[in-house]
PDB file of N, CA and C in Angstrom:
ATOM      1  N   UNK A   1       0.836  -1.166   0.000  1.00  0.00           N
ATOM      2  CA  UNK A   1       0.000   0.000   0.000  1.00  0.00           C
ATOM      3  C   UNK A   1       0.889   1.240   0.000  1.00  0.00           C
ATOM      4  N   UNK A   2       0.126   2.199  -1.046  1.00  0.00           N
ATOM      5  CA  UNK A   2       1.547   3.353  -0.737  1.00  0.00           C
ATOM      6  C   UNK A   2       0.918   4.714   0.448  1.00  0.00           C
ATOM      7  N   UNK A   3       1.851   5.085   0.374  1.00  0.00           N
ATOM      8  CA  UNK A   3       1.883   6.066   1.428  1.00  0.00           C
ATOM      9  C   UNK A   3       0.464   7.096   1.155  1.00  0.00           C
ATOM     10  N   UNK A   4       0.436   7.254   0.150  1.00  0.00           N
ATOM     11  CA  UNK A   4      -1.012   8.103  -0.510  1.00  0.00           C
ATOM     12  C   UNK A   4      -2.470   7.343   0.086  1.00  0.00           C
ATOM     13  N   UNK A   5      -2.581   5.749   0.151  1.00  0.00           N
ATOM     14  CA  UNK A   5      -3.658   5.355   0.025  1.00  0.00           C
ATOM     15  C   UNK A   5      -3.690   5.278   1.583  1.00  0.00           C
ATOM     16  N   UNK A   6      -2.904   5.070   2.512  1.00  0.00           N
ATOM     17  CA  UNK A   6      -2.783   5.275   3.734  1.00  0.00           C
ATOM     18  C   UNK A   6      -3.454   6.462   4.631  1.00  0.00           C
ATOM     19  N   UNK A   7      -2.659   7.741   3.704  1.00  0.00           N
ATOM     20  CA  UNK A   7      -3.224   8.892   4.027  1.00  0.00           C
ATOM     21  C   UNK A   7      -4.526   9.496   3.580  1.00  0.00           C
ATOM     22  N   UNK A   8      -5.042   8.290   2.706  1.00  0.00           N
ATOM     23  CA  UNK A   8      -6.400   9.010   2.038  1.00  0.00           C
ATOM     24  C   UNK A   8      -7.322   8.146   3.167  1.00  0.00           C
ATOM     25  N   UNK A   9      -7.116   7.181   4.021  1.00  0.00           N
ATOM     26  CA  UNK A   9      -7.536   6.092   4.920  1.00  0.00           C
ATOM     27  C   UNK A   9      -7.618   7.215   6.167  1.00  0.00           C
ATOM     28  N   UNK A  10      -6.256   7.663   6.520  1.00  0.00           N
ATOM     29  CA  UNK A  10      -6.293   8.419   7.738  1.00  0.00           C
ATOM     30  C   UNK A  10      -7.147   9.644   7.665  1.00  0.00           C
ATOM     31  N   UNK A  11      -7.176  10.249   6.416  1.00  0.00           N
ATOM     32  CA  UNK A  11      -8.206  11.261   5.962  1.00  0.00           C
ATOM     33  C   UNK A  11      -9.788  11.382   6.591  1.00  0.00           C
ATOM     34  N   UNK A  12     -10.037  10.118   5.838  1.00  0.00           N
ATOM     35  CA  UNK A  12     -11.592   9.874   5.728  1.00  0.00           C
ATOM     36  C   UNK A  12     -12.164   9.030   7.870  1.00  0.00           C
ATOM     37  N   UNK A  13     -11.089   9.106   8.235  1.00  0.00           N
ATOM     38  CA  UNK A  13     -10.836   8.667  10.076  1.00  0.00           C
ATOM     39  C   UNK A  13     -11.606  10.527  10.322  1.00  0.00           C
ATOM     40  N   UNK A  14     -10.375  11.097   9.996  1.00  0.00           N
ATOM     41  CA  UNK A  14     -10.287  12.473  10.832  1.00  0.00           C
ATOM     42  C   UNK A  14     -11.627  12.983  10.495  1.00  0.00           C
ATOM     43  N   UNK A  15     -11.874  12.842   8.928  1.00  0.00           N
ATOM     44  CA  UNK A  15     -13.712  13.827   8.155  1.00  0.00           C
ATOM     45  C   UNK A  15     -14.599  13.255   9.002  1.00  0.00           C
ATOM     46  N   UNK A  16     -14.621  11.366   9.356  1.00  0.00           N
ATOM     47  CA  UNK A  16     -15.457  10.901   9.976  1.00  0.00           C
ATOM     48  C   UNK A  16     -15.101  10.492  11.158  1.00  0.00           C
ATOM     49  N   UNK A  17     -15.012  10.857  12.056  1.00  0.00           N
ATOM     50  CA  UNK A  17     -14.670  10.228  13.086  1.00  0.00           C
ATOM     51  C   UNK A  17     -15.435   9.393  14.097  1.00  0.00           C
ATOM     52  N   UNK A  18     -16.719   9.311  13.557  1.00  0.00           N
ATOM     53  CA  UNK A  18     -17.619   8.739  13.963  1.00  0.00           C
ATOM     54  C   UNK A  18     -18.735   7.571  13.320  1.00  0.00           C
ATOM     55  N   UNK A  19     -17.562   7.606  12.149  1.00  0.00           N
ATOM     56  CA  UNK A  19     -17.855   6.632  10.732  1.00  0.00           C
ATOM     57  C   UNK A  19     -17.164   5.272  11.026  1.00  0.00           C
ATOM     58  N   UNK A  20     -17.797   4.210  11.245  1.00  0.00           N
ATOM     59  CA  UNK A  20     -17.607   2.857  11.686  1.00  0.00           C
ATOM     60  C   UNK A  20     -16.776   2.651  10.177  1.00  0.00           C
ATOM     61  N   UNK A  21     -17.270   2.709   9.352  1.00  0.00           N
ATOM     62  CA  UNK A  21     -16.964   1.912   7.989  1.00  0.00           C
ATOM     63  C   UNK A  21     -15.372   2.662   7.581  1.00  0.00           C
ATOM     64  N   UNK A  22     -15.307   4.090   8.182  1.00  0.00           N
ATOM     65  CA  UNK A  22     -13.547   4.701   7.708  1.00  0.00           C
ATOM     66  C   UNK A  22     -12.913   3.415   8.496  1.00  0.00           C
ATOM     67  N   UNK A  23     -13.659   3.583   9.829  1.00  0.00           N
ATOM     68  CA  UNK A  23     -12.360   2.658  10.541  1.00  0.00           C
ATOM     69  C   UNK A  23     -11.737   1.341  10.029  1.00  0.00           C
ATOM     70  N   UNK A  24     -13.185   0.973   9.523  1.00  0.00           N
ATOM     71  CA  UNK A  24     -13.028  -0.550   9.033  1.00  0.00           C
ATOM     72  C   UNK A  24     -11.979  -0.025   7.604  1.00  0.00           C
ATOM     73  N   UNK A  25     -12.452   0.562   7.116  1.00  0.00           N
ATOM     74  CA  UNK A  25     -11.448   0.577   5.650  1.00  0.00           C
ATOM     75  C   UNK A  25     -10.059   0.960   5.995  1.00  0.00           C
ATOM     76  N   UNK A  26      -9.706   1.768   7.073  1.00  0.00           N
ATOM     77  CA  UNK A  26      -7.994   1.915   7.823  1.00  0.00           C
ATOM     78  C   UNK A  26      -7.635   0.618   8.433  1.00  0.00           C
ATOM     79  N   UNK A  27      -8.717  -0.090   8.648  1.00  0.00           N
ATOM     80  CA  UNK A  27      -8.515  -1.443   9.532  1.00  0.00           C
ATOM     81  C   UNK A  27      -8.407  -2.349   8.738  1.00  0.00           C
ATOM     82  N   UNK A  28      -8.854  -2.408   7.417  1.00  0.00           N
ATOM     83  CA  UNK A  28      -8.532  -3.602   6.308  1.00  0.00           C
ATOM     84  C   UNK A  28      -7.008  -3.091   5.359  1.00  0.00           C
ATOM     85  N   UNK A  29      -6.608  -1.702   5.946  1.00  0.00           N
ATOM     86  CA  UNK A  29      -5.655  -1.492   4.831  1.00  0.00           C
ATOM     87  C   UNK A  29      -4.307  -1.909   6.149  1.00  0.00           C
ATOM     88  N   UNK A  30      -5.010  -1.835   7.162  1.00  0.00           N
ATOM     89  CA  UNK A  30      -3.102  -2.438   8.203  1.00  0.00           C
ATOM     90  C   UNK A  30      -3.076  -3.625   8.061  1.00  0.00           C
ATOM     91  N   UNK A  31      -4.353  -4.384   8.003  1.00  0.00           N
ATOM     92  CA  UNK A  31      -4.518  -6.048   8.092  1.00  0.00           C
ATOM     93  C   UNK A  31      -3.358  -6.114   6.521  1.00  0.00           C
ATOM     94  N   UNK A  32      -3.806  -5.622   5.532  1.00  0.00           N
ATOM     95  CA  UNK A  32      -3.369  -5.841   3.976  1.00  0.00           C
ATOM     96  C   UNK A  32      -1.372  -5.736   4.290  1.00  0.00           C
ATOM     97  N   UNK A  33      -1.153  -5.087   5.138  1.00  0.00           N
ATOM     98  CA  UNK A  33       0.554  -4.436   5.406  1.00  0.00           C
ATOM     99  C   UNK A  33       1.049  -5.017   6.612  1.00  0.00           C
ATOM    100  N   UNK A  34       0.033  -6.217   7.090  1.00  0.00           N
ATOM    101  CA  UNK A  34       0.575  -6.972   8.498  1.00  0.00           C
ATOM    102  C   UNK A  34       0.914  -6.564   9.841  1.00  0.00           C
ATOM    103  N   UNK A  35       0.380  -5.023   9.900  1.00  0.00           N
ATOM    104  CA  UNK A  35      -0.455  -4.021  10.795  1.00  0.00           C
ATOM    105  C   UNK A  35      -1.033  -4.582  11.942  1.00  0.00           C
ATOM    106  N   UNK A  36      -0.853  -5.848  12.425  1.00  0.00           N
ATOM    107  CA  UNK A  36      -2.342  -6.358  13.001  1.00  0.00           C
ATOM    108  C   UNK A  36      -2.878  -5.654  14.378  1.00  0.00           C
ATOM    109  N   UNK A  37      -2.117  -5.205  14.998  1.00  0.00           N
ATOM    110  CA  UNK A  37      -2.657  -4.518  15.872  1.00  0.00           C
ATOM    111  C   UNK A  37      -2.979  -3.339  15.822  1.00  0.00           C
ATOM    112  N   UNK A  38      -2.932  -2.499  15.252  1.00  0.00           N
ATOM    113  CA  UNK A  38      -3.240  -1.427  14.390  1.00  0.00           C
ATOM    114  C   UNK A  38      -4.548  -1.747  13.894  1.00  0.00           C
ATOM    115  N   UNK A  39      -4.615  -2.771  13.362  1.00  0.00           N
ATOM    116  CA  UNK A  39      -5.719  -3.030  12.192  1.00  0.00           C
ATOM    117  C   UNK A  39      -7.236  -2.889  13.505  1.00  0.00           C
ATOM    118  N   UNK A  40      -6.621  -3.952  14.415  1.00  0.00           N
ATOM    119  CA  UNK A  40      -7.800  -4.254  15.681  1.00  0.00           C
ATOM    120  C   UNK A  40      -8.281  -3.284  16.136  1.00  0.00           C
ATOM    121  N   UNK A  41      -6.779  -2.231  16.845  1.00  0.00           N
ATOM    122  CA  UNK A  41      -7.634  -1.326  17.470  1.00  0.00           C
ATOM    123  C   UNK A  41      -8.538  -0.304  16.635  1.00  0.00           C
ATOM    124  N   UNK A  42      -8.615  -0.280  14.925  1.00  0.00           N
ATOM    125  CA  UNK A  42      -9.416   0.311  14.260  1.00  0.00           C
ATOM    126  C   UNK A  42     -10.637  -0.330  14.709  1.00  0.00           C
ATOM    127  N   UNK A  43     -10.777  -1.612  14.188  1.00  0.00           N
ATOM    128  CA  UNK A  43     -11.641  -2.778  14.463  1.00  0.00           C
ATOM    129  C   UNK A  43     -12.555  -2.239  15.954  1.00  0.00           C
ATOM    130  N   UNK A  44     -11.828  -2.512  16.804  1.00  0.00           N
ATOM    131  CA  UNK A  44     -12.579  -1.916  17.976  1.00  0.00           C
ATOM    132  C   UNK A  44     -13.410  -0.851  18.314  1.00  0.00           C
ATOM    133  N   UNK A  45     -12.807   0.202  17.581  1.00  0.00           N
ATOM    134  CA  UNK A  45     -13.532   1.259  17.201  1.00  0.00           C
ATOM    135  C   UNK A  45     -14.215   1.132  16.723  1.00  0.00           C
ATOM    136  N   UNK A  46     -14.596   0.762  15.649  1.00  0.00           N
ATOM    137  CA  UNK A  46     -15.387   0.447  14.512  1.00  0.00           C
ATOM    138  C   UNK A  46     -16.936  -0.400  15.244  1.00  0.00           C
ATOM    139  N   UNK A  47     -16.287  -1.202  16.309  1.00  0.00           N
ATOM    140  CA  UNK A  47     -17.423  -1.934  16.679  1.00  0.00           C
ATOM    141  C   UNK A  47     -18.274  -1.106  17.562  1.00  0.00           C
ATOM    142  N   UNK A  48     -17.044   0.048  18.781  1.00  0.00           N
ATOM    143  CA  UNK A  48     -17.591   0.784  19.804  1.00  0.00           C
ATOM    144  C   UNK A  48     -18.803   1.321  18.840  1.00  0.00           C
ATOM    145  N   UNK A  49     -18.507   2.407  17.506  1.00  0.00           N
ATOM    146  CA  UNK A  49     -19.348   3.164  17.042  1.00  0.00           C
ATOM    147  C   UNK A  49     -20.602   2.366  16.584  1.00  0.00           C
ATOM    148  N   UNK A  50     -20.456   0.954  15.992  1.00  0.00           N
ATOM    149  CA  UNK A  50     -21.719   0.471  15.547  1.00  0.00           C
ATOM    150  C   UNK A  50     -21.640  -1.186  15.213  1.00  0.00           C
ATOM    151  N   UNK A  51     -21.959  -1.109  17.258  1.00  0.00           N
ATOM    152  CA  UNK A  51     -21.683  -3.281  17.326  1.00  0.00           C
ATOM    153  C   UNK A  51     -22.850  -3.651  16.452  1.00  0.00           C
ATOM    154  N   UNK A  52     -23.728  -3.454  15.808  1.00  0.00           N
ATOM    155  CA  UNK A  52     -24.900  -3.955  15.099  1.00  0.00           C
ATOM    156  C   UNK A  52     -23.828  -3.820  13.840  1.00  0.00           C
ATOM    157  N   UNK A  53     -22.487  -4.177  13.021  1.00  0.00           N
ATOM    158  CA  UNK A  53     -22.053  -4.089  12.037  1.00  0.00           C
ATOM    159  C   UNK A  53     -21.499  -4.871  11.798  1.00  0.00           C
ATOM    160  N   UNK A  54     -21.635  -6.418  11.373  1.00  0.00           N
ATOM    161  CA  UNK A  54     -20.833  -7.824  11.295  1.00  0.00           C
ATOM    162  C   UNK A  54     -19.519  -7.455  10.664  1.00  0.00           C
ATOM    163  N   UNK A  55     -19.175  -6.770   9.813  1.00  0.00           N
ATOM    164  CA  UNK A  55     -18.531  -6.548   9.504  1.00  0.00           C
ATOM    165  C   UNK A  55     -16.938  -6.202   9.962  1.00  0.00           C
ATOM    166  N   UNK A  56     -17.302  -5.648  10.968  1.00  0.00           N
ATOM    167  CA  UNK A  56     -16.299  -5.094  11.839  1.00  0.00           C
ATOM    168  C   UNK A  56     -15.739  -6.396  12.766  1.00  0.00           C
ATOM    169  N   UNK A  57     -16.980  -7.112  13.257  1.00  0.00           N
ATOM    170  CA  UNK A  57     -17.158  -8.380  13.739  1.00  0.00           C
ATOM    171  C   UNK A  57     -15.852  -9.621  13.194  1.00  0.00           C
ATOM    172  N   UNK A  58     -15.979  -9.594  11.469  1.00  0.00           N
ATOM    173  CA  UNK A  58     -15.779 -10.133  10.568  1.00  0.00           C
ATOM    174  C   UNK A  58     -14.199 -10.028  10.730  1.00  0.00           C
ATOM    175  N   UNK A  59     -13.770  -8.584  10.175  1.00  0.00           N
ATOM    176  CA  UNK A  59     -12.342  -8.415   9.770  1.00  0.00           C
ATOM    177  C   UNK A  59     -11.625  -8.856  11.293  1.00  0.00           C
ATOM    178  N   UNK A  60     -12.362  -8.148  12.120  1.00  0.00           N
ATOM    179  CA  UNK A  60     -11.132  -8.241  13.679  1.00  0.00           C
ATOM    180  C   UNK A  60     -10.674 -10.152  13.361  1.00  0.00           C
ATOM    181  N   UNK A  61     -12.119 -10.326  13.300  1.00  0.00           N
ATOM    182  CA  UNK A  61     -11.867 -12.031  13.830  1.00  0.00           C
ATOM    183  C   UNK A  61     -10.766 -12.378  12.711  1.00  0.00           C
ATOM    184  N   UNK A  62     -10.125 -11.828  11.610  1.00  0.00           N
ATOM    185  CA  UNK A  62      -9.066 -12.364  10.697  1.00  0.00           C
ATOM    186  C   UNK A  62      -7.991 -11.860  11.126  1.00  0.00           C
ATOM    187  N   UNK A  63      -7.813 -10.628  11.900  1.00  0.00           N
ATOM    188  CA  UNK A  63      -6.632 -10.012  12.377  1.00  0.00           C
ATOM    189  C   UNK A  63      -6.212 -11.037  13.514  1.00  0.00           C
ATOM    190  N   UNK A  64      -7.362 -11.376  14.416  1.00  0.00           N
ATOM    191  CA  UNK A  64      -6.687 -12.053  15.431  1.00  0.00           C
ATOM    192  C   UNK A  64      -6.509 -13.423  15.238  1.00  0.00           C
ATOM    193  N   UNK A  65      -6.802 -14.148  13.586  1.00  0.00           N
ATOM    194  CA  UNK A  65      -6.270 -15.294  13.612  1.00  0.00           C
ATOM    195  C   UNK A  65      -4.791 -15.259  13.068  1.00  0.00           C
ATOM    196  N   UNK A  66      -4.490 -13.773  12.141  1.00  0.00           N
ATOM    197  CA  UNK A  66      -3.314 -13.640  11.862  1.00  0.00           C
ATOM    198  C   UNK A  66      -1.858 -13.687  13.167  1.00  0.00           C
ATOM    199  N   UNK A  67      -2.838 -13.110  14.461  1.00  0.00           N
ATOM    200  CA  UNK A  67      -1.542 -13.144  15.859  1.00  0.00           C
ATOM    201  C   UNK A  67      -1.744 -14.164  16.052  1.00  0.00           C
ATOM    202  N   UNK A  68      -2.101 -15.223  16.147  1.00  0.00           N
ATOM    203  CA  UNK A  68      -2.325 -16.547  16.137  1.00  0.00           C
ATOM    204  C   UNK A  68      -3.517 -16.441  17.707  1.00  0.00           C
ATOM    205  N   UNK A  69      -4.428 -15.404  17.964  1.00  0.00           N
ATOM    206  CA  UNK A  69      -5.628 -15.130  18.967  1.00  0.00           C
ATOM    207  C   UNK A  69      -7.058 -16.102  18.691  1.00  0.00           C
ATOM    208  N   UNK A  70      -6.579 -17.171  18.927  1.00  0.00           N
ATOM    209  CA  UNK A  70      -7.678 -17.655  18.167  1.00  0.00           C
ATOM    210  C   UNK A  70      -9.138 -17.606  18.887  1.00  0.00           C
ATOM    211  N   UNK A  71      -8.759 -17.663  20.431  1.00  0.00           N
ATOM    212  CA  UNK A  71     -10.554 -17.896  20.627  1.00  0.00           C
ATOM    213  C   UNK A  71     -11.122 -16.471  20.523  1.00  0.00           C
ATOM    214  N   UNK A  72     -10.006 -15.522  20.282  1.00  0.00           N
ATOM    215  CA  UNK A  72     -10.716 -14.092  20.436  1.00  0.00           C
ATOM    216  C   UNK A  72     -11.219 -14.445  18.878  1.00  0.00           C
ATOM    217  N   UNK A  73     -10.599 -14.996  18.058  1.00  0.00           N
ATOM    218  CA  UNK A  73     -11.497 -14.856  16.871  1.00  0.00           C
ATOM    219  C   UNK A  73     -12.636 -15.880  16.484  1.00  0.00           C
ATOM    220  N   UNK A  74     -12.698 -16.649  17.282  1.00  0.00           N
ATOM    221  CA  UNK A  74     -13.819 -17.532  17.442  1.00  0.00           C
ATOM    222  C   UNK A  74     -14.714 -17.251  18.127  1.00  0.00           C
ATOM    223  N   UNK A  75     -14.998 -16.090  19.350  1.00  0.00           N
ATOM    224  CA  UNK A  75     -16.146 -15.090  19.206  1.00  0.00           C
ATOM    225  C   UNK A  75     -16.089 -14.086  18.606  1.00  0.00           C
ATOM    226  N   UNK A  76     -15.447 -13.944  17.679  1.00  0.00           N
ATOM    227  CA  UNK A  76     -16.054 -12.644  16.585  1.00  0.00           C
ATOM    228  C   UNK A  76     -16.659 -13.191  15.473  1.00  0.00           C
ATOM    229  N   UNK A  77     -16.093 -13.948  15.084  1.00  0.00           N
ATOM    230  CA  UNK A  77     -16.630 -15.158  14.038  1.00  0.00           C
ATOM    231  C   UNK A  77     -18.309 -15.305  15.006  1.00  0.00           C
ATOM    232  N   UNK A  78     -18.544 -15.788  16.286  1.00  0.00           N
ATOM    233  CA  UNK A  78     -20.202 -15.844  16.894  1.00  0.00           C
ATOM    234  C   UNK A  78     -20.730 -15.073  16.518  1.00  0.00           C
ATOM    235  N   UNK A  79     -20.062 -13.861  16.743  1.00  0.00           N
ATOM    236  CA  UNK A  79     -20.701 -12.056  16.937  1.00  0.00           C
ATOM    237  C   UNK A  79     -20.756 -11.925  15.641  1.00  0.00           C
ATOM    238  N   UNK A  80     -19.796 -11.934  14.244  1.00  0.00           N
ATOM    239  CA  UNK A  80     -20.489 -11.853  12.809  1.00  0.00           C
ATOM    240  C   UNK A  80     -21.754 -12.487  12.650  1.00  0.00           C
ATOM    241  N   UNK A  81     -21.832 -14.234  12.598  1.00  0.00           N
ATOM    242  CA  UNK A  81     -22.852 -14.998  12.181  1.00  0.00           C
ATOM    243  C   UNK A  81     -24.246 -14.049  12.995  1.00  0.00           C
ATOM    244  N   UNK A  82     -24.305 -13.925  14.086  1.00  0.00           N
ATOM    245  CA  UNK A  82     -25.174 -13.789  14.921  1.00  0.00           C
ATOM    246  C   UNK A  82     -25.657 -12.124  14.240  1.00  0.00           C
ATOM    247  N   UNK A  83     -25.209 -11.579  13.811  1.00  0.00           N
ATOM    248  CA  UNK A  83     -25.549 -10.253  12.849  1.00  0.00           C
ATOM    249  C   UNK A  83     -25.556 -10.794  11.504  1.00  0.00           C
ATOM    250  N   UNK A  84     -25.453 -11.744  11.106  1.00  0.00           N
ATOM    251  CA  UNK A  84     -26.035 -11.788   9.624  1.00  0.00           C
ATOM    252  C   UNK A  84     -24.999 -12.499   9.102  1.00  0.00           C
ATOM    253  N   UNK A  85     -23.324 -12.770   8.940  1.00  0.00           N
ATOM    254  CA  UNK A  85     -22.616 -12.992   7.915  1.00  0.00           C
ATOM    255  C   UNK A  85     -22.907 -14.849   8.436  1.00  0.00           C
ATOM    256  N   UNK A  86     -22.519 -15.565   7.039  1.00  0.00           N
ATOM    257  CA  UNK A  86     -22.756 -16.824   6.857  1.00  0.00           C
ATOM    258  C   UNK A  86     -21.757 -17.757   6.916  1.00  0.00           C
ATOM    259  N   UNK A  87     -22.020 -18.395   8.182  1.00  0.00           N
ATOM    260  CA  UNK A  87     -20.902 -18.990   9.007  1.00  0.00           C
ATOM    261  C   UNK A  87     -19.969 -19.900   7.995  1.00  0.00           C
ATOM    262  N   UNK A  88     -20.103 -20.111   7.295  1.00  0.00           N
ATOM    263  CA  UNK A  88     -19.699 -21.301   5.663  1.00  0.00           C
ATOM    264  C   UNK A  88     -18.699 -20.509   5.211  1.00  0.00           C
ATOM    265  N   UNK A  89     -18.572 -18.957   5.111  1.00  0.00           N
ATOM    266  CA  UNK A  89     -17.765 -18.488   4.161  1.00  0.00           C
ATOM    267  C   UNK A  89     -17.248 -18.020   5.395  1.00  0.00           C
ATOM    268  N   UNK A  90     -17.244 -17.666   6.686  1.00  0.00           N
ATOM    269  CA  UNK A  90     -16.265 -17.044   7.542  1.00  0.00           C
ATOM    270  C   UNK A  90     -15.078 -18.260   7.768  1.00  0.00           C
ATOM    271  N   UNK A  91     -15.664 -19.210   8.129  1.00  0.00           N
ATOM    272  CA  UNK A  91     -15.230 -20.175   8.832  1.00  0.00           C
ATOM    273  C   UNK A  91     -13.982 -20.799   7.707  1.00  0.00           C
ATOM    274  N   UNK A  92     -14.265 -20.857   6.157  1.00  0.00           N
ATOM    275  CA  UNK A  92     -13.677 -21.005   5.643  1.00  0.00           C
ATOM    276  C   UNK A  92     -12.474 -20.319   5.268  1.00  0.00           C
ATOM    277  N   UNK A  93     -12.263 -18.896   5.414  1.00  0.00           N
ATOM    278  CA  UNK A  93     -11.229 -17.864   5.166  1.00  0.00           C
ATOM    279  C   UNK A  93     -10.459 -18.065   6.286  1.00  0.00           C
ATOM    280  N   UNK A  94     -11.295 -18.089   7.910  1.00  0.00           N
ATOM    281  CA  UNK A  94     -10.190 -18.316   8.975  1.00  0.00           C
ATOM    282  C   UNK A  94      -9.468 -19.554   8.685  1.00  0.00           C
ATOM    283  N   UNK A  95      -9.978 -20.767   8.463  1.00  0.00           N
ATOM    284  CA  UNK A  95      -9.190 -21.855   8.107  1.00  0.00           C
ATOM    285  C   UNK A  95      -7.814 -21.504   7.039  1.00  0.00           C
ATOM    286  N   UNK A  96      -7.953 -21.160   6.200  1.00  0.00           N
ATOM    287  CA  UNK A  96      -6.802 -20.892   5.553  1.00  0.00           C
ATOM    288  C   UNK A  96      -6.192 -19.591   5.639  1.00  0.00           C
ATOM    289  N   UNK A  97      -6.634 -18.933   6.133  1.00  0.00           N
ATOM    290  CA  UNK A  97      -5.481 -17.666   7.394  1.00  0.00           C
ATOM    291  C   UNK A  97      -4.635 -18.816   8.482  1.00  0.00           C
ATOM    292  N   UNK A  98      -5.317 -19.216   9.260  1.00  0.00           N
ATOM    293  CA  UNK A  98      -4.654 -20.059   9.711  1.00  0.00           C
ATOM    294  C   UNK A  98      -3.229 -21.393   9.252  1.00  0.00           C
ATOM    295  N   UNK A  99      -3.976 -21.313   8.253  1.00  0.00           N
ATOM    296  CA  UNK A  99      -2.506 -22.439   7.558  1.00  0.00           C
ATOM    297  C   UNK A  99      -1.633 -21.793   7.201  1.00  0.00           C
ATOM    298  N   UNK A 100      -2.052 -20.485   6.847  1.00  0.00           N
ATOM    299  CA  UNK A 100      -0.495 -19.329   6.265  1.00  0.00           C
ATOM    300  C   UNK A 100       0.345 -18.924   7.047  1.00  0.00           C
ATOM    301  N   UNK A 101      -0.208 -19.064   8.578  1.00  0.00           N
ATOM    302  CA  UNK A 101       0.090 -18.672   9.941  1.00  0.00           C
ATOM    303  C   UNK A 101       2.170 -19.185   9.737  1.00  0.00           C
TER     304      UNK A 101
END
């Protein structure tokens, strides 16, 4: 990621700062650069502003299979399904995050 798309990430944080979805998009671009804690505490945010958002649910639970956190990501993986995402395709991406480990 270059330094531009970073700062257009940190941008759209500062315009919104109360925008769940900037966080998540600063939080999928540290996950992308191996960021992972970085990526979470976006993640966290992201959930403070709007836990009704699987999404947010979603990415953390891949960050923390990347530190090798697994049961933390085996209730976020609960907390996605349980808002809507479909346990078949989560369950499958953590599995092979995990083997890259």
């Amino acid at each position: 990621m270059t330094n531009e798309a970073m700062a257009a990430y940190n941008q759209a944080v500062r315009l919104g700062p109360k925008s769940a979805r900037a966080y998540n998009l600063r939080g999928d671009a540290y996950r992308r650069v191996g960021r992972y804690l970085q990526a979470i505490k976006d993640y966290n945010k992201a959930v403070q502003l709007a836990p009704e958002l699987a999404e947010s649910y979603s990415a953390r639970a891949f960050a923390y299979t990347l530190l090798g956190k697994d049961k933390e990501a085996r209730q976020d993986v609960a907390s996605a399904v349980a808002l809507g995402f479909e346990s078949t395709l989560i369950e499958r991406e953590i599995e092979e995050l995990t083997k890259r480990r």
